[in-house]
C-alpha atoms as a PDB file:
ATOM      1  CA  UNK A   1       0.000   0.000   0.000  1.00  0.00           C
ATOM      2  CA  UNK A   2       1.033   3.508  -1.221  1.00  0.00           C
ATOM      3  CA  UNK A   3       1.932   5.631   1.877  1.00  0.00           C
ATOM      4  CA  UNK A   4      -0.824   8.124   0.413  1.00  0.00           C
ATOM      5  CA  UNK A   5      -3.656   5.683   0.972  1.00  0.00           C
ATOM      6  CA  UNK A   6      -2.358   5.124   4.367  1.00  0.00           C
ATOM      7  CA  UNK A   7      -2.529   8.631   5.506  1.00  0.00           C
ATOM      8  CA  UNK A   8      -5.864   8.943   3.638  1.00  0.00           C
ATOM      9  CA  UNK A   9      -7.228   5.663   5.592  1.00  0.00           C
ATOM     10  CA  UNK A  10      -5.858   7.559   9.265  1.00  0.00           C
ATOM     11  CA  UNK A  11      -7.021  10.833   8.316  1.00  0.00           C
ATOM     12  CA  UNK A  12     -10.734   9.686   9.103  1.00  0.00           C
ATOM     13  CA  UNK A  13     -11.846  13.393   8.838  1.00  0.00           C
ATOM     14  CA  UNK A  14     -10.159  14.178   5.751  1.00  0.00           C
ATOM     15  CA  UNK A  15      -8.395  17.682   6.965  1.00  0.00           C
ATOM     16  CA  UNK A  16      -5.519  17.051   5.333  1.00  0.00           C
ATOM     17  CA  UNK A  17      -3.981  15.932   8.607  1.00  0.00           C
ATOM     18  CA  UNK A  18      -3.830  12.719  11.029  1.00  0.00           C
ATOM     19  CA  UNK A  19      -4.238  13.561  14.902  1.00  0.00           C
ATOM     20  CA  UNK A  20      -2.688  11.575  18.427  1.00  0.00           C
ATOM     21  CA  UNK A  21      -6.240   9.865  17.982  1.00  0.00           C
ATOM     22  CA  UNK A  22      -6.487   9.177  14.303  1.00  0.00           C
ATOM     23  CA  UNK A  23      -2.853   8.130  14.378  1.00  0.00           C
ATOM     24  CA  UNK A  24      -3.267   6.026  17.355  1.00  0.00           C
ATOM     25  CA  UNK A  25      -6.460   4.225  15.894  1.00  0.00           C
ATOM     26  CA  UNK A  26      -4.677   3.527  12.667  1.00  0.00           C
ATOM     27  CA  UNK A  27      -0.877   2.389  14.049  1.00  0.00           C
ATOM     28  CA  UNK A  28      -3.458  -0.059  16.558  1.00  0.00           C
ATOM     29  CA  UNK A  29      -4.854  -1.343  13.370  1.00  0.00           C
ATOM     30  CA  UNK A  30      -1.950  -2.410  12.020  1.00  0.00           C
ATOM     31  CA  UNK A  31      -0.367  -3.467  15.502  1.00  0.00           C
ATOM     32  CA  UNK A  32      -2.539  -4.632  17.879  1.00  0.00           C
ATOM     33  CA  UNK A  33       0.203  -4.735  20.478  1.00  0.00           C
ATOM     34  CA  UNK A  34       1.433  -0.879  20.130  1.00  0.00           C
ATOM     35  CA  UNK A  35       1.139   0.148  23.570  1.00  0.00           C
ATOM     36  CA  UNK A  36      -0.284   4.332  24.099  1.00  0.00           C
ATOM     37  CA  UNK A  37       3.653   5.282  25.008  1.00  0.00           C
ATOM     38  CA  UNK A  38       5.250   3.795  21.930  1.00  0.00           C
ATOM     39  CA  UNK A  39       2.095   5.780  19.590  1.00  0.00           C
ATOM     40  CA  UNK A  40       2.606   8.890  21.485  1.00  0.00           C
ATOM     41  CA  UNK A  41       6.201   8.464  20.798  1.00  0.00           C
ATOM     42  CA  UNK A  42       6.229   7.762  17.173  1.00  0.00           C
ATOM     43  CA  UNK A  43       3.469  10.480  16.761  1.00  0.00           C
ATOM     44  CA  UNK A  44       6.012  13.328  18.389  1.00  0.00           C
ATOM     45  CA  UNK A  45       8.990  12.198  16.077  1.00  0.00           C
ATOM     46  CA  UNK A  46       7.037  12.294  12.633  1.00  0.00           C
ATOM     47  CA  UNK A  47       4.762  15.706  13.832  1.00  0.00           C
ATOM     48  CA  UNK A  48       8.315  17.389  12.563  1.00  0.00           C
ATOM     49  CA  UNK A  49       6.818  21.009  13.195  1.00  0.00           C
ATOM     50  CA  UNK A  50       5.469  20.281  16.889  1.00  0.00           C
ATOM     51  CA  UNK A  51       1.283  21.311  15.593  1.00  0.00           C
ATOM     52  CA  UNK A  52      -0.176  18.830  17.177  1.00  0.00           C
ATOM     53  CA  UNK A  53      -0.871  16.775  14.051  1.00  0.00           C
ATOM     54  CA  UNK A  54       1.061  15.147  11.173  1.00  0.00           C
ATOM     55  CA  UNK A  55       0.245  16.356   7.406  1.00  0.00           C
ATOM     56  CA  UNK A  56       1.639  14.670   4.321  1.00  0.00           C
ATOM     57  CA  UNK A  57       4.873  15.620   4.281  1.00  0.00           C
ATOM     58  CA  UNK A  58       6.141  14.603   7.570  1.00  0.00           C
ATOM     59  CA  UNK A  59       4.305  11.356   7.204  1.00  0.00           C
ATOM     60  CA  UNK A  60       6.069  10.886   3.883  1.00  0.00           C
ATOM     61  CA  UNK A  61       9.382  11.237   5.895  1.00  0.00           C
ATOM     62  CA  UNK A  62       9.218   8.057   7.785  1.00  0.00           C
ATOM     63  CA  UNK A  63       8.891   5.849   4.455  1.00  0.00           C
ATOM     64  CA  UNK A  64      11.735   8.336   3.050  1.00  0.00           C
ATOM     65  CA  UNK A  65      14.394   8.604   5.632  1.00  0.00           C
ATOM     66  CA  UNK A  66      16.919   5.296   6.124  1.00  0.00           C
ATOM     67  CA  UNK A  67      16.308   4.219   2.082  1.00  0.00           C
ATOM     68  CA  UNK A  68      19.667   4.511  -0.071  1.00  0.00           C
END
């Protein structure tokens, strides 16, 4: 899956942006196990600008950053 469809599937209100909840439904979807620390941890290292949500481009970063 395209990491555009993935950020359109967790951005259940479609404003161009995923929130702590939206992002914390989704990662749970795709790992059950994720505990609320580990989300809140991942969401604070890809929201890049500190807004209190992740848009496109920051969530484009973590399938971008570590591939030669």
């Amino acid at each position: 899956m395209h990491y555009v469809e993935v950020f359109k599937r967790m951005d259940k209100n479609k404003d161009g942006k995923i929130s702590l909840e939206e992002f914390s439904e989704g990662i749970r979807a795709f790992s059950p196990s994720i505990t609320s620390e580990q989300t809140d941890e991942l969401f604070k290292d890809l929201d890049i600008d500190g807004d209190g949500h992740i848009d496109i481009k920051e969530f484009a970063m973590c399938f971008v950053v570590g591939r030669a």
